[in-house]
Protein backbone atom coordinates (compact mmCIF):
# COMPACT_ATOMS: atom_id res chain seq x y z
CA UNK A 1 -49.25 18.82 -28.59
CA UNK A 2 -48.16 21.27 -26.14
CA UNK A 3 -45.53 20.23 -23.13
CA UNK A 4 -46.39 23.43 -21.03
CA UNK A 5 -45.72 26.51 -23.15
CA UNK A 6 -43.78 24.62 -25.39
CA UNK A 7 -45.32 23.49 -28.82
CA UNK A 8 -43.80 20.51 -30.05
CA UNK A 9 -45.98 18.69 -32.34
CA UNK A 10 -46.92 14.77 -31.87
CA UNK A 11 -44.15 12.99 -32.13
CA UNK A 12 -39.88 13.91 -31.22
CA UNK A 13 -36.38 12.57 -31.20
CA UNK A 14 -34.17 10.96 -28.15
CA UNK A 15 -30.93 11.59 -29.02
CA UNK A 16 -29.20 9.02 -26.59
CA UNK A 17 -27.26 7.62 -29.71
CA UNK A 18 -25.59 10.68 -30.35
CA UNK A 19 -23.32 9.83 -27.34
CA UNK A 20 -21.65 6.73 -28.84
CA UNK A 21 -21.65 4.84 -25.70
CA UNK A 22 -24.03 1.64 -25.57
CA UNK A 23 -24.30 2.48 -29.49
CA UNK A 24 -22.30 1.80 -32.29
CA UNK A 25 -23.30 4.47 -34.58
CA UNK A 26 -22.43 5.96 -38.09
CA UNK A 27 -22.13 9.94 -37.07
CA UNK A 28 -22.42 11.07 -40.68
CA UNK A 29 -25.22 8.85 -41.23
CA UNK A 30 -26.55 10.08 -37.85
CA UNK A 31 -26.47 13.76 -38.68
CA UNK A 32 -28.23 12.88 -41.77
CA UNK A 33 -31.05 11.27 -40.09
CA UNK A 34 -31.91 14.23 -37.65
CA UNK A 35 -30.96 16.74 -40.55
CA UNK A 36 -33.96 14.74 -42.59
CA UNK A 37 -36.04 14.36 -39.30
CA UNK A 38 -35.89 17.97 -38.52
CA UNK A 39 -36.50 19.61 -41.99
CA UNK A 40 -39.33 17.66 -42.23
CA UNK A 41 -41.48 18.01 -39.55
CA UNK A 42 -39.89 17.01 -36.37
CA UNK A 43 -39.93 19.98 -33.80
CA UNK A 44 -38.50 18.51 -30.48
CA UNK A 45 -35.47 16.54 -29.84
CA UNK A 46 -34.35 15.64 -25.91
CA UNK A 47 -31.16 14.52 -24.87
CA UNK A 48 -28.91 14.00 -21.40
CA UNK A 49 -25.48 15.27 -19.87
CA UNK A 50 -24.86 11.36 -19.30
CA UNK A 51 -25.81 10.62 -23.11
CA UNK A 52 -21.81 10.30 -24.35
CA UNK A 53 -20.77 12.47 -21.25
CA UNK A 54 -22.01 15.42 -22.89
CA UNK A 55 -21.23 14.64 -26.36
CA UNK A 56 -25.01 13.81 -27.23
CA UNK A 57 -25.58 17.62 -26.26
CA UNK A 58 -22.98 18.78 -28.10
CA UNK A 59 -23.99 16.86 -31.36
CA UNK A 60 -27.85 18.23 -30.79
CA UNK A 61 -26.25 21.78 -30.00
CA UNK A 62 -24.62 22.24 -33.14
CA UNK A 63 -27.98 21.02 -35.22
CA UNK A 64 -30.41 23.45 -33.52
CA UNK A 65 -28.10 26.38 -33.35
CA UNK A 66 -29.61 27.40 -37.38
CA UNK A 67 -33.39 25.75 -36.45
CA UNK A 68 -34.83 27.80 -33.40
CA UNK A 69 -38.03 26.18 -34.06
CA UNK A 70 -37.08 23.22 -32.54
CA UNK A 71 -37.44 22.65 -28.98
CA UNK A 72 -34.62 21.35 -26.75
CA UNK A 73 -34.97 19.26 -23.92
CA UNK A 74 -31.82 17.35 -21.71
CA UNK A 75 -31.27 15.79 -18.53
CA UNK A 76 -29.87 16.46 -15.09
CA UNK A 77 -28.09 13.14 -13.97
CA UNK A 78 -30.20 11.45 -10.56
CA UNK A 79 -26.47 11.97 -8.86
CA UNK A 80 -26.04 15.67 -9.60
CA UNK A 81 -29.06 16.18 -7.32
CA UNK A 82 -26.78 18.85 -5.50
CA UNK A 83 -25.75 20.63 -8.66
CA UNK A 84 -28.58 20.60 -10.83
CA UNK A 85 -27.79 24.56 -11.61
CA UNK A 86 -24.05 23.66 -12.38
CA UNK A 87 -25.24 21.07 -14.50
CA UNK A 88 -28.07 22.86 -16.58
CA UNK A 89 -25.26 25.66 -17.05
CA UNK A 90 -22.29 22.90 -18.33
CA UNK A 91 -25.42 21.67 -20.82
CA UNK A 92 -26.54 25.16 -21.83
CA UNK A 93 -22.67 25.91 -22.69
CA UNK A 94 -23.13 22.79 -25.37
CA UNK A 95 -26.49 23.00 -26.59
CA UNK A 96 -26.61 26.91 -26.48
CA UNK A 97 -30.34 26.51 -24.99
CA UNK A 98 -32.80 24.20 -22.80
CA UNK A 99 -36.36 24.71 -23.20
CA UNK A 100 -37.02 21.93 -21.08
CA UNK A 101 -34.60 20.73 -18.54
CA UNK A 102 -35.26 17.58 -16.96
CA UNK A 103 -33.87 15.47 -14.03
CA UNK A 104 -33.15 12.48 -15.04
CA UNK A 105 -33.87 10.01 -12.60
CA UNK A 106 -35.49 10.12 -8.87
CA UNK A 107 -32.94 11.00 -6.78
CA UNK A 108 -30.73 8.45 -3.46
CA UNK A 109 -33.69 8.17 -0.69
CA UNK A 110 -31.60 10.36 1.69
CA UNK A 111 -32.17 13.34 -0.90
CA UNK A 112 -35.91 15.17 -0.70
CA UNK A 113 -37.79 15.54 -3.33
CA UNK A 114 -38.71 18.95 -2.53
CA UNK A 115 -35.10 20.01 -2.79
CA UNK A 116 -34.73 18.55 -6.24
CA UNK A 117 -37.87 19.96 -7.28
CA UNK A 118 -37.28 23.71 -5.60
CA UNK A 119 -33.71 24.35 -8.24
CA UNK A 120 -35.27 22.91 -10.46
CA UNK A 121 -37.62 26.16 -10.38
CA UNK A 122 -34.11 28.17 -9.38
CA UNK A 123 -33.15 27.18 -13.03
CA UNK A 124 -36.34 28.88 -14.81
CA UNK A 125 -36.09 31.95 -12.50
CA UNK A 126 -32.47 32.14 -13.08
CA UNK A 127 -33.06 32.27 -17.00
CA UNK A 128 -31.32 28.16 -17.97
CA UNK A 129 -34.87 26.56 -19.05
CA UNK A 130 -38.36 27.46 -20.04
CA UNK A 131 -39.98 24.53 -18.66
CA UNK A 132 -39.00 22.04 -16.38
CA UNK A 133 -39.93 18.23 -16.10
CA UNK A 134 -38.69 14.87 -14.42
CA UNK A 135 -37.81 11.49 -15.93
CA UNK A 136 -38.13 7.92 -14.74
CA UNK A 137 -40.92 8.92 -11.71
CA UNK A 138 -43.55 6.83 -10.94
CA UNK A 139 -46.94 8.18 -9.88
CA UNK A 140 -46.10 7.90 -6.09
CA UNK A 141 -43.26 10.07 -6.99
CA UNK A 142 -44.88 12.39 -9.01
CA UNK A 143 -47.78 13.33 -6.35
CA UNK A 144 -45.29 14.10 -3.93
CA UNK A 145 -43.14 15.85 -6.51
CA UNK A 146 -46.52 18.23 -7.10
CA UNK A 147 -46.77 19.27 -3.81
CA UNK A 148 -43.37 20.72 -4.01
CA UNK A 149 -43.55 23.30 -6.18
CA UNK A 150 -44.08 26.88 -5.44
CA UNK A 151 -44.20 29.11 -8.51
CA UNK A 152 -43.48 26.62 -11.64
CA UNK A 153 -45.59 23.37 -12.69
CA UNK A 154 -43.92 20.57 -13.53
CA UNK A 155 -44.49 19.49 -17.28
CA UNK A 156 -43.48 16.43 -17.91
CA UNK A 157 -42.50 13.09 -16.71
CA UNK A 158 -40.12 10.79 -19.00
CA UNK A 159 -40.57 7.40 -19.00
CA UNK A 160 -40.36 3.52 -20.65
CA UNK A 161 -43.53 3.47 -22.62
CA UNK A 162 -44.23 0.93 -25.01
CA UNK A 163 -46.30 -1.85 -26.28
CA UNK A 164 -43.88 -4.47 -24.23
CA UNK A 165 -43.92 -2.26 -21.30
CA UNK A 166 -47.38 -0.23 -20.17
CA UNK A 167 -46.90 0.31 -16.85
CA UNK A 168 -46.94 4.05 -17.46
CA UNK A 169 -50.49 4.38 -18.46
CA UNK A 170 -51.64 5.05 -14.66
CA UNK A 171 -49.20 7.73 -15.20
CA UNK A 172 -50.81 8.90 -18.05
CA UNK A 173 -53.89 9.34 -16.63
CA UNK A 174 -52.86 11.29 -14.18
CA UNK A 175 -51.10 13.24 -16.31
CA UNK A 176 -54.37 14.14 -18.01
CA UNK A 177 -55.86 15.31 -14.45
CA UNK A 178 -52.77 17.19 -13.72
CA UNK A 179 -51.76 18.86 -16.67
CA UNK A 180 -48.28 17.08 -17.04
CA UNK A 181 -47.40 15.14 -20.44
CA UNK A 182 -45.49 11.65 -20.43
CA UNK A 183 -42.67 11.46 -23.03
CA UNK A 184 -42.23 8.17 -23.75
CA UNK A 185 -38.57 7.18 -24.10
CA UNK A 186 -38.09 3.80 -25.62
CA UNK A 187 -41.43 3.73 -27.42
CA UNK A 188 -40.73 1.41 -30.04
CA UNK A 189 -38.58 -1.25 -27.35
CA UNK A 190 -35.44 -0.40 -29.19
CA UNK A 191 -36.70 -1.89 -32.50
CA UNK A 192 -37.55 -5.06 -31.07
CA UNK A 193 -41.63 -4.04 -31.24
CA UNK A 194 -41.36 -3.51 -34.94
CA UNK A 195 -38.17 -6.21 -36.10
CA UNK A 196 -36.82 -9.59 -34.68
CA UNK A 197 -33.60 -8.88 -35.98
CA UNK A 198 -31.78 -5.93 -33.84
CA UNK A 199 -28.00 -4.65 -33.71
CA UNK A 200 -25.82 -5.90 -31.30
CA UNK A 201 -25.70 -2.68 -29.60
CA UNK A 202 -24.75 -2.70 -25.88
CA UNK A 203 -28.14 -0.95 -25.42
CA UNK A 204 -29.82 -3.93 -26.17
CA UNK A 205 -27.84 -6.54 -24.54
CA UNK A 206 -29.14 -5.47 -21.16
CA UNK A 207 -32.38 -4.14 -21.88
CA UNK A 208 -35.10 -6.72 -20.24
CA UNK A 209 -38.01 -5.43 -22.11
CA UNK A 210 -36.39 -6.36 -25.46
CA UNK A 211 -36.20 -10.11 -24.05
CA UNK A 212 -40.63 -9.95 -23.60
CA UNK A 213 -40.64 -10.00 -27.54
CA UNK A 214 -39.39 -13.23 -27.96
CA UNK A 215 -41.75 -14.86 -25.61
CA UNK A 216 -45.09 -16.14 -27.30
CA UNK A 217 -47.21 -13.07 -25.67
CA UNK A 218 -44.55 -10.94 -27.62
CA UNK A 219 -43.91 -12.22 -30.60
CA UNK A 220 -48.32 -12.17 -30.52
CA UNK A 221 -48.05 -8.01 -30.05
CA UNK A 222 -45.06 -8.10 -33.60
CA UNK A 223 -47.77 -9.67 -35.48
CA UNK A 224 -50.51 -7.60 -34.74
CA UNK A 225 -47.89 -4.58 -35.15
CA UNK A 226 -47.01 -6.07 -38.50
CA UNK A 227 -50.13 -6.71 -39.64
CA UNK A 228 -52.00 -3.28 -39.00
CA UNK A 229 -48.68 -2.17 -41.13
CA UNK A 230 -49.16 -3.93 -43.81
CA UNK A 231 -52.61 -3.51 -44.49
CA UNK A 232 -52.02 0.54 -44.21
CA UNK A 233 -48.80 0.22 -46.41
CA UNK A 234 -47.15 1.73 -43.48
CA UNK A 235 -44.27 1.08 -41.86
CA UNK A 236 -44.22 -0.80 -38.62
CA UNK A 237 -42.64 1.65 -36.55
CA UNK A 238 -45.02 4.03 -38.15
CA UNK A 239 -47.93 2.31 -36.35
CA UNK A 240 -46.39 2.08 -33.07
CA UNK A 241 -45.42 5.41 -32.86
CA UNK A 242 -49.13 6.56 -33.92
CA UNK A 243 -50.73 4.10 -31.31
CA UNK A 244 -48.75 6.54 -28.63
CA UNK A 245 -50.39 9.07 -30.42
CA UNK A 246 -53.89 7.53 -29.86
CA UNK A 247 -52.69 6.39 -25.98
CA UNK A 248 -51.90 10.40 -24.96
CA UNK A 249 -48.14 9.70 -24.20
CA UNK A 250 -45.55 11.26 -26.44
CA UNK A 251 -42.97 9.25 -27.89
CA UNK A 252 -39.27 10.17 -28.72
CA UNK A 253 -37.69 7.33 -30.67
CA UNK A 254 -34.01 7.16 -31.90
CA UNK A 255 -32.79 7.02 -34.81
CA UNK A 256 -29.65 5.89 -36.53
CA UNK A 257 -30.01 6.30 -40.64
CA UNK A 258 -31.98 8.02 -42.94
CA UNK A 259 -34.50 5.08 -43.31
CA UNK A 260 -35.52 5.34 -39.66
CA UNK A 261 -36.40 8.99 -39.48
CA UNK A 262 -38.40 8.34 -42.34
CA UNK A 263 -40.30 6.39 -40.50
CA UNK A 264 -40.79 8.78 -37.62
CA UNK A 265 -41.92 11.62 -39.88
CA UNK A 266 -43.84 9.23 -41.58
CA UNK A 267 -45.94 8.59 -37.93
CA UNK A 268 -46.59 12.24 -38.02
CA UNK A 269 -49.22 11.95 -40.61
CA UNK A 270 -50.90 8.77 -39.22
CA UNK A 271 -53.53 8.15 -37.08
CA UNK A 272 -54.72 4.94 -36.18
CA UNK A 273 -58.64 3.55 -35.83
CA UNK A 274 -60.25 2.72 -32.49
CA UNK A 275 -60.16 -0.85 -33.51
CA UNK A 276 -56.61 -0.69 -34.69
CA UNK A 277 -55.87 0.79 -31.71
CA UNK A 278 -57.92 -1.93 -29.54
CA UNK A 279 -55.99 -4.64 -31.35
CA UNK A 280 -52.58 -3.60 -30.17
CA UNK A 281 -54.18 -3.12 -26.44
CA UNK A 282 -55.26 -6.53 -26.57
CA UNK A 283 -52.37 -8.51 -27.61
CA UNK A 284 -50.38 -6.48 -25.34
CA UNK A 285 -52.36 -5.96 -22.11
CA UNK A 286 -49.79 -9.06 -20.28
CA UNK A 287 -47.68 -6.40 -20.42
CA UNK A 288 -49.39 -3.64 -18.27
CA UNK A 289 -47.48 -4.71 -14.38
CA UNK A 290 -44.33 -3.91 -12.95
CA UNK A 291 -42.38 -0.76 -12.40
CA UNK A 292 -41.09 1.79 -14.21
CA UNK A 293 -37.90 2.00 -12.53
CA UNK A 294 -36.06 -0.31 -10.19
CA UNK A 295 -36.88 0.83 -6.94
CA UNK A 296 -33.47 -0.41 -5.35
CA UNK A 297 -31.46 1.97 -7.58
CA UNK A 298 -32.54 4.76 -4.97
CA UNK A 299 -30.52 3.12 -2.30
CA UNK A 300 -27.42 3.44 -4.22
CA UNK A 301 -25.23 6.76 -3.01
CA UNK A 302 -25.08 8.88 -5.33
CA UNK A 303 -21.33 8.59 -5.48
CA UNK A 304 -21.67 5.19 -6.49
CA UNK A 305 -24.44 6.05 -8.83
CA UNK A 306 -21.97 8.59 -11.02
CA UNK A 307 -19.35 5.93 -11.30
CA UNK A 308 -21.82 3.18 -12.48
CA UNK A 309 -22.85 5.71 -14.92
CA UNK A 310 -19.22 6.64 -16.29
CA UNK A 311 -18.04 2.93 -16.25
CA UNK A 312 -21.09 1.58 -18.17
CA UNK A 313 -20.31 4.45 -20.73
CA UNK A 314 -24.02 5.18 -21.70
């Protein structure tokens, strides 16, 4: 798969638990994990300037500075919608390159699109990125954010995506008709599409999707997960990760031990059948309304935005 002129194979990394933060994390176990992940077929790894407050980037910085194969993406934070330049230079300075720089979230109401959109395209002509994309934009957004542009597409649009959460398939398809690719952050729910028993990680705690796989319509989409696994000897995550393959969106799961990248390179060699695929559609289609992204957060200032941010520690 290509995300504009960037070739980054089917299937990445999100590195938000390299910040600490909202995860409790091993770091040596961690580095081994996206050490495996990377020297075995994993090409693409995204991260944020929120992630840690920049220590995600620094942690991803010091892996890819020996593998320039592998593509770097990171976030501008929805608040530094006035300093998205400052910020992509503060990231480059720990990550040592962007190839696809991101912002994060849409931006406060009172902020135009167009403006966030126009230096965004300052930062490729000024030499930061390669590519830029958005995160967290629904399709309303994304048609207006289209008609902004003047001399650089936008490539990508970062998202929830999973089988607990499909809102994003509209997305998708326009994606298809407008040459943008959806990275799907979150793609396995945080674990809790593939296990019942998750880590206590402030992540979690506060994560609503996570709560739609104990109901019986959830627990319903497990089992079929589960059982597609089992009878391809194949991990469960495996077979989540390859039904985003078959859906078009691109999916970026963490990963905190060895065990886990496993299965992510393992998803890189398999490909599910129509039916399989049909089977997870159908137990999960109760799960294709709602929004991608809670529409009141873009009446907070953005003020109060960037100290939400740095008290929740992310």
């Amino acid at each position: 798969m290509k995300i504009g002129s960037l070739e980054v194979g089917e299937v990445g990394l999100g590195a938000w638990q390299a910040g600490g933060g909202a995860w409790s994390v091993d770091f040596a176990e961690l580095r081994r994990a996206y050490e495996y992940a990377l020297d075995n077929g994993i090409s693409f790894i995204d991260t944020a300037e929120v992630y840690g407050n920049g220590k995600s980037e620094e942690f991803v910085g010091d892996l890819v500075k020996n593998r320039p194969h592998v593509v770097v993406a990171t976030k501008v934070a929805g608040f530094h919608w006035g300093r998205i330049l400052k910020s992509a230079e503060r990231s480059r300075s720990r990550l040592g390159r962007i190839d696809l720089l991101q912002f994060h979230w849409p931006p406060p109401i009172y902020v135009p699109i167009c403006k966030v959109v126009r230096d965004l395209e300052k930062a490729v002509t000024s030499g930061l990125t390669a590519e830029i994309g958005v995160s967290n934009f629904d399709v309303a957004l994304m048609e207006k954010a289209a008609t902004c542009t003047k001399k650089y597409e936008i490539v990508s649009d970062q998202v929830e995506y999973n089988p607990l959460k499909r809102v994003a398939e509209r997305l998708i398809s326009l994606g298809r008709s407008r040459r943008f690719v959806v990275i799907a952050w979150s793609p396995l729910a945080k674990g809790a599409v593939v296990k019942e028993n998750l880590g206590g990680d402030r992540a979690r705690m506060v994560d609503p999707t996570i709560r739609r796989a104990h109901t019986p319509e959830g627990r319903r989409v497990v089992q079929t997960v589960r059982r597609i696994a089992e009878s391809r000897g194949a991990s469960p995550a495996a077979v989540v990760l390859a039904w985003h393959k078959a859906k078009g969106s691109y999916p970026i799961p963490g990963v905190k031990n060895v065990k886990q990248a496993a299965e992510v390179v393992e998803a890189l060699k398999l490909n599910l059948t129509e039916q399989e695929v049909r089977q997870i559609d159908e137990a999960s289609a109760v799960f294709n309304e709602g929004k991608l992204w809670p529409s009141f957060f873009r009446y907070v200032p953005g003020f109060l935005m960037k100290a939400a941010f740095y008290v929740a520690k992310i």
